[in-house]
N, C-alpha and C. Protein backbone atom coordinates (compact mmCIF):
# COMPACT_ATOMS: atom_id res chain seq x y z
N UNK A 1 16.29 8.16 -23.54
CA UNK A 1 15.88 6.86 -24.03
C UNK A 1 17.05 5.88 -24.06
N UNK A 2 18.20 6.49 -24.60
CA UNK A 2 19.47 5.70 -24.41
C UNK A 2 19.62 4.63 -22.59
N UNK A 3 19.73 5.80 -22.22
CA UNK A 3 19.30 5.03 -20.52
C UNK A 3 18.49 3.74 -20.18
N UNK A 4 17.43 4.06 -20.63
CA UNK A 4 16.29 3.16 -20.33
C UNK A 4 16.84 1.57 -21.11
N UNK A 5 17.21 1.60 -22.86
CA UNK A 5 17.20 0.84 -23.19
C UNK A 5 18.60 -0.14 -22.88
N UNK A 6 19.68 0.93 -21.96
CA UNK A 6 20.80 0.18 -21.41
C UNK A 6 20.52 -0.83 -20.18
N UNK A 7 19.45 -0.11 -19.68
CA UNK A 7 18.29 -0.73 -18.53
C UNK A 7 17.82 -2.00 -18.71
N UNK A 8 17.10 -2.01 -19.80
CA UNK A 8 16.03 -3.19 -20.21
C UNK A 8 17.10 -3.90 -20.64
N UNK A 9 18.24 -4.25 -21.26
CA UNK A 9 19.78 -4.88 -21.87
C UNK A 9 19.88 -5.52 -20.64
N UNK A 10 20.41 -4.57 -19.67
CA UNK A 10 20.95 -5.51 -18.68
C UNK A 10 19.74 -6.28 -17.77
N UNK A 11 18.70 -5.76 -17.59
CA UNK A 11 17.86 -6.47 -16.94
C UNK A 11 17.66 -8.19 -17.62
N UNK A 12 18.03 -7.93 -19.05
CA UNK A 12 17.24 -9.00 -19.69
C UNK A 12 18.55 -10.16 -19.54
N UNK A 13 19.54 -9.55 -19.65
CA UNK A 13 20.39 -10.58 -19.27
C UNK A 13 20.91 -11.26 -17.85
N UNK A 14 20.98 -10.09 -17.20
CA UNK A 14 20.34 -10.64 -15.84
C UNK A 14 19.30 -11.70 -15.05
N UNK A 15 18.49 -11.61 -15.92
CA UNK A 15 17.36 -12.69 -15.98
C UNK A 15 17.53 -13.73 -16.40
N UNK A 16 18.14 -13.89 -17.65
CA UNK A 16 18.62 -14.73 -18.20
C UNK A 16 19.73 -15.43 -17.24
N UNK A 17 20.46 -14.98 -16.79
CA UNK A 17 21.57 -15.45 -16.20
C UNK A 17 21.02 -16.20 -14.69
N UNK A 18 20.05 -15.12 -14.19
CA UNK A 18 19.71 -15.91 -12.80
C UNK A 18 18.58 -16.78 -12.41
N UNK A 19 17.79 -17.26 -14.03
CA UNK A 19 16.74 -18.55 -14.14
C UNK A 19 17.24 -19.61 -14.18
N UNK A 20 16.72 -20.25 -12.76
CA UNK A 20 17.09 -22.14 -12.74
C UNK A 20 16.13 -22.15 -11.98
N UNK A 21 16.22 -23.49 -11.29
CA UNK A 21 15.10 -24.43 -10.97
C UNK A 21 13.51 -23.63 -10.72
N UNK A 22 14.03 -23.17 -9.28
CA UNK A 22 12.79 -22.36 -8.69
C UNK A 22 12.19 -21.29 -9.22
N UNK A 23 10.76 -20.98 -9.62
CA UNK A 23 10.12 -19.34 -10.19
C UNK A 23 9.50 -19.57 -9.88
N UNK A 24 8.62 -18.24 -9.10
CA UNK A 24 7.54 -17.88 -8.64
C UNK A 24 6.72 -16.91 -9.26
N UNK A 25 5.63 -17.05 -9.81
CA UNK A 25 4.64 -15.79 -10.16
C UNK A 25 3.82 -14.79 -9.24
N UNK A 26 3.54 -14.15 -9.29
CA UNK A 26 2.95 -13.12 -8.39
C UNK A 26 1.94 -12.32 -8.90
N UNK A 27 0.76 -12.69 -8.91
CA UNK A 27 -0.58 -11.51 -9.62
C UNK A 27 -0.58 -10.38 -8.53
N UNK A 28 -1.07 -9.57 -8.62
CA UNK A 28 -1.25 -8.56 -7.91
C UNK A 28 -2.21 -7.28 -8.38
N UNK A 29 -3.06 -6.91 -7.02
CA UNK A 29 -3.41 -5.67 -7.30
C UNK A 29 -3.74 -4.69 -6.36
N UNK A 30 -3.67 -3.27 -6.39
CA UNK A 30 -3.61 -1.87 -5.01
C UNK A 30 -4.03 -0.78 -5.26
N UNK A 31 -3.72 -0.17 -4.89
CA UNK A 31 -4.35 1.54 -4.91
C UNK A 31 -2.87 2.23 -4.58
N UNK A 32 -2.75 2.66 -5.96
CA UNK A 32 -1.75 4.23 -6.47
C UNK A 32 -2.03 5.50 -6.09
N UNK A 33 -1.14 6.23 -5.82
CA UNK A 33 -0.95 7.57 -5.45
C UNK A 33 0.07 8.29 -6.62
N UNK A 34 0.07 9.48 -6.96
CA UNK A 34 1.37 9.71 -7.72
C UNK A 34 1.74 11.39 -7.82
N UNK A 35 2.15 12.03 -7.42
CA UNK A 35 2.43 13.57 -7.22
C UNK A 35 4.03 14.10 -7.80
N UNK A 36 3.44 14.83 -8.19
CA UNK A 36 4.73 15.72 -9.13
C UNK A 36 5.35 16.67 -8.35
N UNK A 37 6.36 16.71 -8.76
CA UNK A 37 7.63 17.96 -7.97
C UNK A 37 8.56 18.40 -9.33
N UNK A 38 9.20 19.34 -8.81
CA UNK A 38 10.31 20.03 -9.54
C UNK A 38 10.26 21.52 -9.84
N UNK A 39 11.09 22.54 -10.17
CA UNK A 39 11.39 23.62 -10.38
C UNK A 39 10.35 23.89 -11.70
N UNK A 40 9.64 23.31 -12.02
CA UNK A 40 8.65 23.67 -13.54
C UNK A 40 7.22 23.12 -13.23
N UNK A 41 7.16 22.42 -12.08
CA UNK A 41 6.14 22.11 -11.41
C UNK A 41 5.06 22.74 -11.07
N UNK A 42 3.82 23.18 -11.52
CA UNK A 42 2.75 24.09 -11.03
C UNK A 42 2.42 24.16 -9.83
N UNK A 43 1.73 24.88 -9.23
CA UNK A 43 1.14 25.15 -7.79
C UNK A 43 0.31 24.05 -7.65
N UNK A 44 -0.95 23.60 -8.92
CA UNK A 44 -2.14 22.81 -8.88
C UNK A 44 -1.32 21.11 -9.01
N UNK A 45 -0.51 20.99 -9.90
CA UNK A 45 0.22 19.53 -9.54
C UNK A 45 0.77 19.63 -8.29
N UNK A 46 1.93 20.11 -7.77
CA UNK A 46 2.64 20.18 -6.26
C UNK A 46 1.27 20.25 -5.15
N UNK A 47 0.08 20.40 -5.66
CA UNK A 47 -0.27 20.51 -4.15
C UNK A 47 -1.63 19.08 -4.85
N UNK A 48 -1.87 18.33 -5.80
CA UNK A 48 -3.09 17.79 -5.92
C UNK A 48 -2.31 16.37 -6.52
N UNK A 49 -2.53 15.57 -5.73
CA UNK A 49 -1.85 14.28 -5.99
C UNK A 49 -3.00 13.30 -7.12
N UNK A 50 -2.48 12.64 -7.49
CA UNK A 50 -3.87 11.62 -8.54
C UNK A 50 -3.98 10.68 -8.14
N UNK A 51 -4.63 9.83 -7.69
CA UNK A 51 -5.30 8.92 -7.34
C UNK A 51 -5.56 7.58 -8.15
N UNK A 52 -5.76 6.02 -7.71
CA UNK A 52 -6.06 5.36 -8.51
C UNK A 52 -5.47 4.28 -8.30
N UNK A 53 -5.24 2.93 -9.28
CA UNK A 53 -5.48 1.73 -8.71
C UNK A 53 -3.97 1.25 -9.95
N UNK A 54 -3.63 -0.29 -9.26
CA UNK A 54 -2.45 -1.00 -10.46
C UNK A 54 -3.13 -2.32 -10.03
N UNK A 55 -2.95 -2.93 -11.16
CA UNK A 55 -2.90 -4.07 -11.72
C UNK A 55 -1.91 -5.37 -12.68
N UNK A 56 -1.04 -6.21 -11.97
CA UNK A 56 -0.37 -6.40 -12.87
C UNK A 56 0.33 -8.04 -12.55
N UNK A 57 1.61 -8.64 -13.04
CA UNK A 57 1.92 -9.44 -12.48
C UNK A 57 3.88 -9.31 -12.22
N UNK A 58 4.16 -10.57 -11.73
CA UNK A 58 5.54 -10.33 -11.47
C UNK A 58 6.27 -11.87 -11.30
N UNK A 59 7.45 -11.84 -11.39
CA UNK A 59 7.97 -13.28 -11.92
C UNK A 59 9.74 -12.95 -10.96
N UNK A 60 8.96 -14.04 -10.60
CA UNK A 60 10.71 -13.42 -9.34
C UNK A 60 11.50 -15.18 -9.55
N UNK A 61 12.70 -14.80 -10.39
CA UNK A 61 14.06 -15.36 -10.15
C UNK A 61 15.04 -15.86 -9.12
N UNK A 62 15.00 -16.93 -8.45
CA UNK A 62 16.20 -17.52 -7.92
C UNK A 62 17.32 -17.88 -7.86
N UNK A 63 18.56 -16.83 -7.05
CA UNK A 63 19.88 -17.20 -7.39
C UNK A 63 20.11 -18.38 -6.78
N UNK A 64 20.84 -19.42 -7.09
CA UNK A 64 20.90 -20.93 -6.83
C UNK A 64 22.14 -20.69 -5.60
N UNK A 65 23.29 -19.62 -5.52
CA UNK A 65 24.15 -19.69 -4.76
C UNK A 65 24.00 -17.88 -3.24
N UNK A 66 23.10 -17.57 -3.60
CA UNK A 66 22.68 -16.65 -2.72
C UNK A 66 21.49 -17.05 -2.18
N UNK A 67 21.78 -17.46 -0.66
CA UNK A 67 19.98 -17.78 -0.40
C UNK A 67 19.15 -16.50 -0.06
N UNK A 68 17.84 -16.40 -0.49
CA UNK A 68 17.27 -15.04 -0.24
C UNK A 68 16.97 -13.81 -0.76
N UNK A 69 17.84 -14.21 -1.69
CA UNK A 69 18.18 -13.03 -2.77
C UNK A 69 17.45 -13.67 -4.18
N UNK A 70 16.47 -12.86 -4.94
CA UNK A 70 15.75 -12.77 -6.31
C UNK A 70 15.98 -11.91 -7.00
N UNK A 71 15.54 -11.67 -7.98
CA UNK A 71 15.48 -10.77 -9.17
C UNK A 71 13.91 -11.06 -9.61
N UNK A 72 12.87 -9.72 -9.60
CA UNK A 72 12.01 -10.12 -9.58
C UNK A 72 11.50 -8.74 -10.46
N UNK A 73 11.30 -8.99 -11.83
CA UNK A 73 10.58 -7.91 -12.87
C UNK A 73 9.16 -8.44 -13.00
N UNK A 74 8.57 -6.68 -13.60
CA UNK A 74 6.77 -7.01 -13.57
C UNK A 74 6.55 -6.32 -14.86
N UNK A 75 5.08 -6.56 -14.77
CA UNK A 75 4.25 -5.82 -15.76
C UNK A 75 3.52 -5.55 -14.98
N UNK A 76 3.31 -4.05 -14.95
CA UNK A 76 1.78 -3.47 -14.24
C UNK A 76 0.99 -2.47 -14.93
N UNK A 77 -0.06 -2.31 -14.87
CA UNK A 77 -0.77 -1.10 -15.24
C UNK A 77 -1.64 -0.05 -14.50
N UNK A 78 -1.23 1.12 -14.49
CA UNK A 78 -1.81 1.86 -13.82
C UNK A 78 -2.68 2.30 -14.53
N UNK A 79 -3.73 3.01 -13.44
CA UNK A 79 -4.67 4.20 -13.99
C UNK A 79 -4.59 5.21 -12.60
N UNK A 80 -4.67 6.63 -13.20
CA UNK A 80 -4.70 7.18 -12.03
C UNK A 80 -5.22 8.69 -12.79
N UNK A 81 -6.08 9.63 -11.22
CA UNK A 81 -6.60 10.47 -12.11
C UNK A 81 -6.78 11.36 -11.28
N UNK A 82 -7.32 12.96 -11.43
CA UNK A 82 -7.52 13.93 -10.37
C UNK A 82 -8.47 15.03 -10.39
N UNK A 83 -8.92 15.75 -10.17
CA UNK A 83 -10.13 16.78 -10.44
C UNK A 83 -8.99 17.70 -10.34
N UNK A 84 -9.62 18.26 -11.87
CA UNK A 84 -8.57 19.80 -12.03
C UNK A 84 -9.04 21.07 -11.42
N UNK A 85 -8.84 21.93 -11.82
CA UNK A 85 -8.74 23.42 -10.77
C UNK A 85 -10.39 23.47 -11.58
N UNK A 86 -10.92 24.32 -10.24
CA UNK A 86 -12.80 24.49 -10.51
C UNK A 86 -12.58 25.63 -11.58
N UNK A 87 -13.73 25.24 -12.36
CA UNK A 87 -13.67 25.87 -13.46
C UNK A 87 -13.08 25.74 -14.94
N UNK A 88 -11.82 24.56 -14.93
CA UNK A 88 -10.64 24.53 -15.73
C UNK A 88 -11.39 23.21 -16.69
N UNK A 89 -10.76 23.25 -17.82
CA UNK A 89 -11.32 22.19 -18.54
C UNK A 89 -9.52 21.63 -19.09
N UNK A 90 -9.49 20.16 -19.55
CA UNK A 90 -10.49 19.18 -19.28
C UNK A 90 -11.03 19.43 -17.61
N UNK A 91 -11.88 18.21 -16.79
CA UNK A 91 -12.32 18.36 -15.46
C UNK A 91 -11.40 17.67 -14.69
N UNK A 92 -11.12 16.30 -15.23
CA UNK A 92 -10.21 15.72 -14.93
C UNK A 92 -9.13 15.54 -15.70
N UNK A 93 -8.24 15.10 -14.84
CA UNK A 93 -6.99 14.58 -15.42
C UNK A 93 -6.49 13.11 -15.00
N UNK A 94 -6.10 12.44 -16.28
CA UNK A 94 -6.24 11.63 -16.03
C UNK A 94 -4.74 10.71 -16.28
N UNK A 95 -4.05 9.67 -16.05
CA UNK A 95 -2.98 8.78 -16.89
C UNK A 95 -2.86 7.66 -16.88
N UNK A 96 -2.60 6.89 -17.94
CA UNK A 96 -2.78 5.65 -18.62
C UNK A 96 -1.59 5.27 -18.90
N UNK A 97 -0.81 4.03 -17.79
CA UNK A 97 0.53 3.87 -18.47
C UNK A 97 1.29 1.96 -17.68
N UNK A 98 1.82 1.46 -19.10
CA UNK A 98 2.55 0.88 -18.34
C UNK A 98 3.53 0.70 -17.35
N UNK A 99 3.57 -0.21 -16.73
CA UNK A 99 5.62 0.18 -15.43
C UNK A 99 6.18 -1.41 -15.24
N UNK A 100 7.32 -0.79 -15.82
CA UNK A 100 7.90 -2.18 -15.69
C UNK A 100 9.12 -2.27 -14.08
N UNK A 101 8.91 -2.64 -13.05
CA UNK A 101 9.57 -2.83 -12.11
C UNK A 101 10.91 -3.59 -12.21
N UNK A 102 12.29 -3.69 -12.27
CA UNK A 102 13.23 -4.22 -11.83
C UNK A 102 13.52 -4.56 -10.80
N UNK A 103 13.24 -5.29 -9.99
CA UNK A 103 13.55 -5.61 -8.25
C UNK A 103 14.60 -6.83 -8.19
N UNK A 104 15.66 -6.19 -7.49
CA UNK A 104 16.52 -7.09 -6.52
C UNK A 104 16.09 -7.13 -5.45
N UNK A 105 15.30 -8.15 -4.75
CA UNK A 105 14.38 -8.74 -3.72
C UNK A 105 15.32 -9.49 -2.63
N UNK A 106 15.14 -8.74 -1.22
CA UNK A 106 16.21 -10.22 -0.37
C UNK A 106 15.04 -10.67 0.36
N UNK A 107 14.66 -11.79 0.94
CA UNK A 107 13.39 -12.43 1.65
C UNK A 107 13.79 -12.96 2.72
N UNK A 108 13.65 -12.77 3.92
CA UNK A 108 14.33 -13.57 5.74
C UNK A 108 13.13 -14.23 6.13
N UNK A 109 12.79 -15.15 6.77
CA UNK A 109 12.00 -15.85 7.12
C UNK A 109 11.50 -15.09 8.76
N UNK A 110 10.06 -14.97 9.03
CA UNK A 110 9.62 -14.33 10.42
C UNK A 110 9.47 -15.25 11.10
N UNK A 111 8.46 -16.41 10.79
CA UNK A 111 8.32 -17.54 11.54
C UNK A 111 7.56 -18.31 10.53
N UNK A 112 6.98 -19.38 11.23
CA UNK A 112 6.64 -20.76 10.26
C UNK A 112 5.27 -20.19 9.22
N UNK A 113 5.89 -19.94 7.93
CA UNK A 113 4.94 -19.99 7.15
C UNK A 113 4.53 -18.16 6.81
N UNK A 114 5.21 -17.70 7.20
CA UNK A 114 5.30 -16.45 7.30
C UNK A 114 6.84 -15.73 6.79
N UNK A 115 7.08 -14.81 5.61
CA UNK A 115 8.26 -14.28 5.11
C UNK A 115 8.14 -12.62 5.39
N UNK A 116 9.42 -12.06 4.89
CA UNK A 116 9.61 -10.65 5.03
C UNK A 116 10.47 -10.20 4.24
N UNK A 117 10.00 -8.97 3.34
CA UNK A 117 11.32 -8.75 2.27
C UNK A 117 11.45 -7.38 2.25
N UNK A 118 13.04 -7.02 1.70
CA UNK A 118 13.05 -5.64 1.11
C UNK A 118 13.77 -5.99 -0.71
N UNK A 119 12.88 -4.61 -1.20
CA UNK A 119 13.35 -4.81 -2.29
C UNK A 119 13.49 -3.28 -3.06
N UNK A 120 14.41 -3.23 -4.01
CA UNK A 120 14.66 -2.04 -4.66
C UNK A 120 15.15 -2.05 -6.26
N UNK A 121 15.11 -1.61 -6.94
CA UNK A 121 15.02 -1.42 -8.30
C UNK A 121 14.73 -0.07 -9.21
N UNK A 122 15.24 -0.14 -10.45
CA UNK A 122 14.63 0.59 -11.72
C UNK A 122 13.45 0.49 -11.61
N UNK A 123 12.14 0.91 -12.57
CA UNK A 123 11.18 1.19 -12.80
C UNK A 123 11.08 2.31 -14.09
N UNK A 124 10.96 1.51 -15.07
CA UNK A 124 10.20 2.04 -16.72
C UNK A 124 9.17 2.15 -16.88
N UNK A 125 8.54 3.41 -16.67
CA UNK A 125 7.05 3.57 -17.34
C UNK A 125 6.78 3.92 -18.82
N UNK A 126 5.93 3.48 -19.16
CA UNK A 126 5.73 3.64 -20.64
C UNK A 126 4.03 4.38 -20.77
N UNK A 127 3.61 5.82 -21.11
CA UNK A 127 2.62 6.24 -21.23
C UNK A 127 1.70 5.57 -22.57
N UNK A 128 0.49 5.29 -21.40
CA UNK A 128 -0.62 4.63 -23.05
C UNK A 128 -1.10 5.85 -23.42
N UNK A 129 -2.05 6.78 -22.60
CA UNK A 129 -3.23 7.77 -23.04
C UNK A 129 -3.25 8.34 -22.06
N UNK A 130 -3.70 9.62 -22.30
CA UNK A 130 -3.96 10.66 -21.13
C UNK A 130 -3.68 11.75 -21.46
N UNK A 131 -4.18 13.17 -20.64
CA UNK A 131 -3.95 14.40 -20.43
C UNK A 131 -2.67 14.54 -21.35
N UNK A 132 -2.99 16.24 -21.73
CA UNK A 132 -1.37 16.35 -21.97
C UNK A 132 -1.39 18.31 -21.11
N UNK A 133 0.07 17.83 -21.25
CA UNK A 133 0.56 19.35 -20.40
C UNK A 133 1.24 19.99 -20.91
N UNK A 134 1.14 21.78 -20.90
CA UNK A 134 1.59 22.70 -21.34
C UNK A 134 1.53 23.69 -20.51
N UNK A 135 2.49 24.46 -20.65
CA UNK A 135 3.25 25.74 -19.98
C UNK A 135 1.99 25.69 -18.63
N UNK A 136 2.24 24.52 -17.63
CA UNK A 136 1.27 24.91 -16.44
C UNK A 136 0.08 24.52 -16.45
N UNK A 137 -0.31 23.94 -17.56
CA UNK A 137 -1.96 23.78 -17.94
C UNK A 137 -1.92 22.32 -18.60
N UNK A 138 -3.35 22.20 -17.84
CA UNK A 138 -4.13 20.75 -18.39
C UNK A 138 -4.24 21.17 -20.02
N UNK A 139 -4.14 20.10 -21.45
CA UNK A 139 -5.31 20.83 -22.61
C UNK A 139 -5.05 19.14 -22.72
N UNK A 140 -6.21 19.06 -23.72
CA UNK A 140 -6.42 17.82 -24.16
C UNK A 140 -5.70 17.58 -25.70
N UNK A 141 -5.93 16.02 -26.39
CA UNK A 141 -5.02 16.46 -27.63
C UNK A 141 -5.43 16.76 -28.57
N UNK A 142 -6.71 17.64 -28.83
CA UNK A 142 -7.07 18.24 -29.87
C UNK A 142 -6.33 19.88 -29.59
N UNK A 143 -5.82 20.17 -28.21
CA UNK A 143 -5.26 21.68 -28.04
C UNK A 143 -3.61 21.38 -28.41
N UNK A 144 -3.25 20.73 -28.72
CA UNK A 144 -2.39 20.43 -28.66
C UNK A 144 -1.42 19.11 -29.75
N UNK A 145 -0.64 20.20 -30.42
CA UNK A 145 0.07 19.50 -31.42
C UNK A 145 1.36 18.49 -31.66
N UNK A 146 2.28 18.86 -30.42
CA UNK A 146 2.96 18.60 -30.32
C UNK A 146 3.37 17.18 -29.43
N UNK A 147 2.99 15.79 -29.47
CA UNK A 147 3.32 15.01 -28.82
C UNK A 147 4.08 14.64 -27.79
N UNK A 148 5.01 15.15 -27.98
CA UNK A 148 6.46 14.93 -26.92
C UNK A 148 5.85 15.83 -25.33
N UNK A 149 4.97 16.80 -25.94
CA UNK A 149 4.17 17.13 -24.25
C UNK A 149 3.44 15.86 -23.45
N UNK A 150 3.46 15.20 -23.78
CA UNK A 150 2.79 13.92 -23.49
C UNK A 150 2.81 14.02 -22.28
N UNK A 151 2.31 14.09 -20.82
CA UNK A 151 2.33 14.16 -19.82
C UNK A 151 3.02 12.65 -19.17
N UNK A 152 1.88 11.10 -20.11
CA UNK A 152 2.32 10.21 -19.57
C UNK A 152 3.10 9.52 -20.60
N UNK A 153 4.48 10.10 -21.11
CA UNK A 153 5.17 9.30 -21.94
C UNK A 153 6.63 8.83 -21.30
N UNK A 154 7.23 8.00 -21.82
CA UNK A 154 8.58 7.09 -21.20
C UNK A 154 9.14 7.91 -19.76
N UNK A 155 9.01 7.25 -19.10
CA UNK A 155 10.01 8.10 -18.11
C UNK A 155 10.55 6.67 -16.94
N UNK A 156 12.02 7.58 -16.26
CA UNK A 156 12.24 6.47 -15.42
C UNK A 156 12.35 6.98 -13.92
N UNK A 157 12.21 5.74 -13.13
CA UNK A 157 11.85 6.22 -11.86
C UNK A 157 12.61 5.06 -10.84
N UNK A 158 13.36 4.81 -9.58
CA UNK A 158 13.91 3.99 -8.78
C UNK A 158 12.88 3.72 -7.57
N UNK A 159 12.84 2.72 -7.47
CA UNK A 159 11.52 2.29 -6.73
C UNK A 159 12.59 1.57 -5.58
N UNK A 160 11.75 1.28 -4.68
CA UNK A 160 11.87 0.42 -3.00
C UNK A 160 10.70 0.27 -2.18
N UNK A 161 10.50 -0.73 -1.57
CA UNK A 161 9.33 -1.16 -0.43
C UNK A 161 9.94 -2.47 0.05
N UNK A 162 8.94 -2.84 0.39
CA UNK A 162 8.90 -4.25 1.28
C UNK A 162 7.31 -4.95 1.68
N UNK A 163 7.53 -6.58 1.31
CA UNK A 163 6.33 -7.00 1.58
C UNK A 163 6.13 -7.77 2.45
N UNK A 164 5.23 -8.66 2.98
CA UNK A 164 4.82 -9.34 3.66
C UNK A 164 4.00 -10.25 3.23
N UNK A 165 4.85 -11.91 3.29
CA UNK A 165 4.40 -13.09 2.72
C UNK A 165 3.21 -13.94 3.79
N UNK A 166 2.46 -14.66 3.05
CA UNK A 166 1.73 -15.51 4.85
C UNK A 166 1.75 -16.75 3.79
N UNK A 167 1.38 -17.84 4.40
CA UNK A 167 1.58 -19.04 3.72
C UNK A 167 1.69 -19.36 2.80
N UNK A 168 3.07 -18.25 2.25
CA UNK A 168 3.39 -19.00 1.20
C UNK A 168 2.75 -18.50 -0.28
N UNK A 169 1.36 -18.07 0.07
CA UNK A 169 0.07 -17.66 -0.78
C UNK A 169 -0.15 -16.26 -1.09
N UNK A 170 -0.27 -15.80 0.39
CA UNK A 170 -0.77 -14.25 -0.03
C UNK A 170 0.43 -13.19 0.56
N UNK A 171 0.53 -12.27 -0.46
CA UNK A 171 1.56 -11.53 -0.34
C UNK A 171 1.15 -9.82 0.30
N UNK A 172 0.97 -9.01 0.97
CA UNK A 172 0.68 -8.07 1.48
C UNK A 172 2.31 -6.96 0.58
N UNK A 173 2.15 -5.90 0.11
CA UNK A 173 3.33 -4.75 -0.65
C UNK A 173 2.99 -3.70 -0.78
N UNK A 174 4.22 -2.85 -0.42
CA UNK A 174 3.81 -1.57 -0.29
C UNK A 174 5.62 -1.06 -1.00
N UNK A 175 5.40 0.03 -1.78
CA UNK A 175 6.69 0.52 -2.34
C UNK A 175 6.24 2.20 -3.03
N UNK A 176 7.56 2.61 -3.18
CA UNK A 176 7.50 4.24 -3.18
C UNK A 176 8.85 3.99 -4.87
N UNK A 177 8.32 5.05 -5.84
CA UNK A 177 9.11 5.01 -6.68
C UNK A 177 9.57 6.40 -6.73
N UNK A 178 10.43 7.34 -6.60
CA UNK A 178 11.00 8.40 -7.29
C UNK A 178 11.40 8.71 -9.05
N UNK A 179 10.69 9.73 -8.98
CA UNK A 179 11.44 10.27 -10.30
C UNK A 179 12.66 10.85 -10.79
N UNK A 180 13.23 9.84 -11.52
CA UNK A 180 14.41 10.46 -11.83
C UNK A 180 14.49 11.18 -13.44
N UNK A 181 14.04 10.45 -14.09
CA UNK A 181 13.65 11.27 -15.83
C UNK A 181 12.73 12.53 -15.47
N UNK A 182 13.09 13.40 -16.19
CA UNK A 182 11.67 14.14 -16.85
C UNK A 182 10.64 13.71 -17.67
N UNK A 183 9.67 14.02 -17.06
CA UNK A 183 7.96 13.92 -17.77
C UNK A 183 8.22 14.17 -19.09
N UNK A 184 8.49 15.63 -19.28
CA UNK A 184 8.40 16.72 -20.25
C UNK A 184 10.18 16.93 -20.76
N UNK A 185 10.61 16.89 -21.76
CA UNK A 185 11.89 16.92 -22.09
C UNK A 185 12.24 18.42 -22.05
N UNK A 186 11.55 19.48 -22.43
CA UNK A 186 12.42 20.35 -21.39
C UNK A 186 12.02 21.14 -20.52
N UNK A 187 11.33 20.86 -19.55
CA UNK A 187 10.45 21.05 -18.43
C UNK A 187 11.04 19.94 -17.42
N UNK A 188 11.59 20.63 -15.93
CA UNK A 188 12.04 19.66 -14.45
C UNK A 188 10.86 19.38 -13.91
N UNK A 189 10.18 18.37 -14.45
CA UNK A 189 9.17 17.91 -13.72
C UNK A 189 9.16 16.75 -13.55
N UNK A 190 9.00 16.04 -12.39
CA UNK A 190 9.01 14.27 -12.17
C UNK A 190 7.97 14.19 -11.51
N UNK A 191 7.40 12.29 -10.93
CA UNK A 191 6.89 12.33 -10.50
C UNK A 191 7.09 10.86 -9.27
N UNK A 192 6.55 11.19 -8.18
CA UNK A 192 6.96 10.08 -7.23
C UNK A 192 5.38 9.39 -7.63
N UNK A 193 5.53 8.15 -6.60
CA UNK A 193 4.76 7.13 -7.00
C UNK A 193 4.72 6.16 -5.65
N UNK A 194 3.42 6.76 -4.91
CA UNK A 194 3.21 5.31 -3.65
C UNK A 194 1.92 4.13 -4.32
N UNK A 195 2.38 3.03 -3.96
CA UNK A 195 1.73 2.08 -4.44
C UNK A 195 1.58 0.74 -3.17
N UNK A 196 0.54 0.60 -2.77
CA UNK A 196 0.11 -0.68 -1.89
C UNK A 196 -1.01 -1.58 -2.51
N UNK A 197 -0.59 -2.56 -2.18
CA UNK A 197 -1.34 -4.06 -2.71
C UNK A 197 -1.14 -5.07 -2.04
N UNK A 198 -2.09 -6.11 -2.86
CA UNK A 198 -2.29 -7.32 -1.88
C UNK A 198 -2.12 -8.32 -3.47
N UNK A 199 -1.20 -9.59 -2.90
CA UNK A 199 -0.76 -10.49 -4.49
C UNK A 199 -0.99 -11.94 -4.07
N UNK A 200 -1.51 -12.32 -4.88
CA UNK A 200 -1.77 -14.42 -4.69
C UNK A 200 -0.13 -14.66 -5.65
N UNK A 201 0.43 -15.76 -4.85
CA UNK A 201 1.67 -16.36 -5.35
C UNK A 201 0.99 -17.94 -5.88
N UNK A 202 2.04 -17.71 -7.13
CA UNK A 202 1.44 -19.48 -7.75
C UNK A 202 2.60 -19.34 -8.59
């Protein structure tokens, strides 16, 4: 947690530091993917990815003496979910969580009216509701006492993609986040994260 909140510190001053004239907003929304790995990782997570959709917005910063270059943090919300092993209860599994994106964004121009970017960053998720996990197994939270199993609680992850602007208006994005925190505090389990969407700029 120490990490994260050295994260959100510097992000916030960062922001602070690189708001002048120009800001752009960015709504957005896509279809999530998200699959787990690691040495504590089950057979049924490593091989069954979850599925599901984000929703969110994003506010990208202009450095006044770098042309091309933004700073561009979000709010998004996922949902994402999966059919558990036949037979297994709960049926599904499911997770409910915020993500806050950090992006240092560079943008080159393709041709008239048309942009192209890469961008890379932190990424803070914050778990709302969902599944929880134990030694390998789905249980829900009446099986389960202990909170900190939380399947979808704080974790951090380094994200990168690149989008595609058209007049100015509609934004075409696609980005991949890695896990770098653990899910589970003492369990090696992370989780990656593909995410594509389509965003109106205003």
């Amino acid at each position: 947690m120490k990490k994260i909140k050295i994260l959100l510190l510097a992000v916030a001053l960062l922001g602070g530091a690189s708001a002048y004239a120009q800001q752009d907003w960015n709504a957005s929304v896509g279809y999530s993917t998200n699959a787990f790995h690691g040495p504590d990782c089950s057979h049924f997570l490593s091989t069954q990815p979850m599925n599901g959709f984000y929703a969110g917005i994003r506010h990208e910063f202009y450095f006044s003496a770098l042309a091309g270059l933004t700073f561009e943090p979000g709010l998004l919300f996922y949902y994402q979910s999966g059919r558990n092993q036949t037979g297994a209860k709960p049926k599904f599994v499911k997770m409910h969580y915020l993500s806050f994106p950090m992006d240092v964004k560079y943008t080159f121009t393709i041709s008239g009216g048309a942009t192209g970017a890469f961008f890379t960053g932190p990424v803070v998720n914050v778990g709302l509701f969902g599944n929880l996990y134990d030694k390998g197994v789905f249980v829900t939270n009446k099986d389960l006492e202990d909170p900190m199993h939380q399947l979808t609680r704080a974790n951090l992850q380094w994200g990168f993609g690149m989008a595609f602007t058209i007049a100015e208006a509609i934004q075409l994005r696609a980005s991949y986040a890695l896990g770098v925190s653990r899910l589970i505090p003492e369990q090696e389990l992370h989780n990656n994260t593909l995410s594509v969407g389509v965003g109106l700029l205003f």
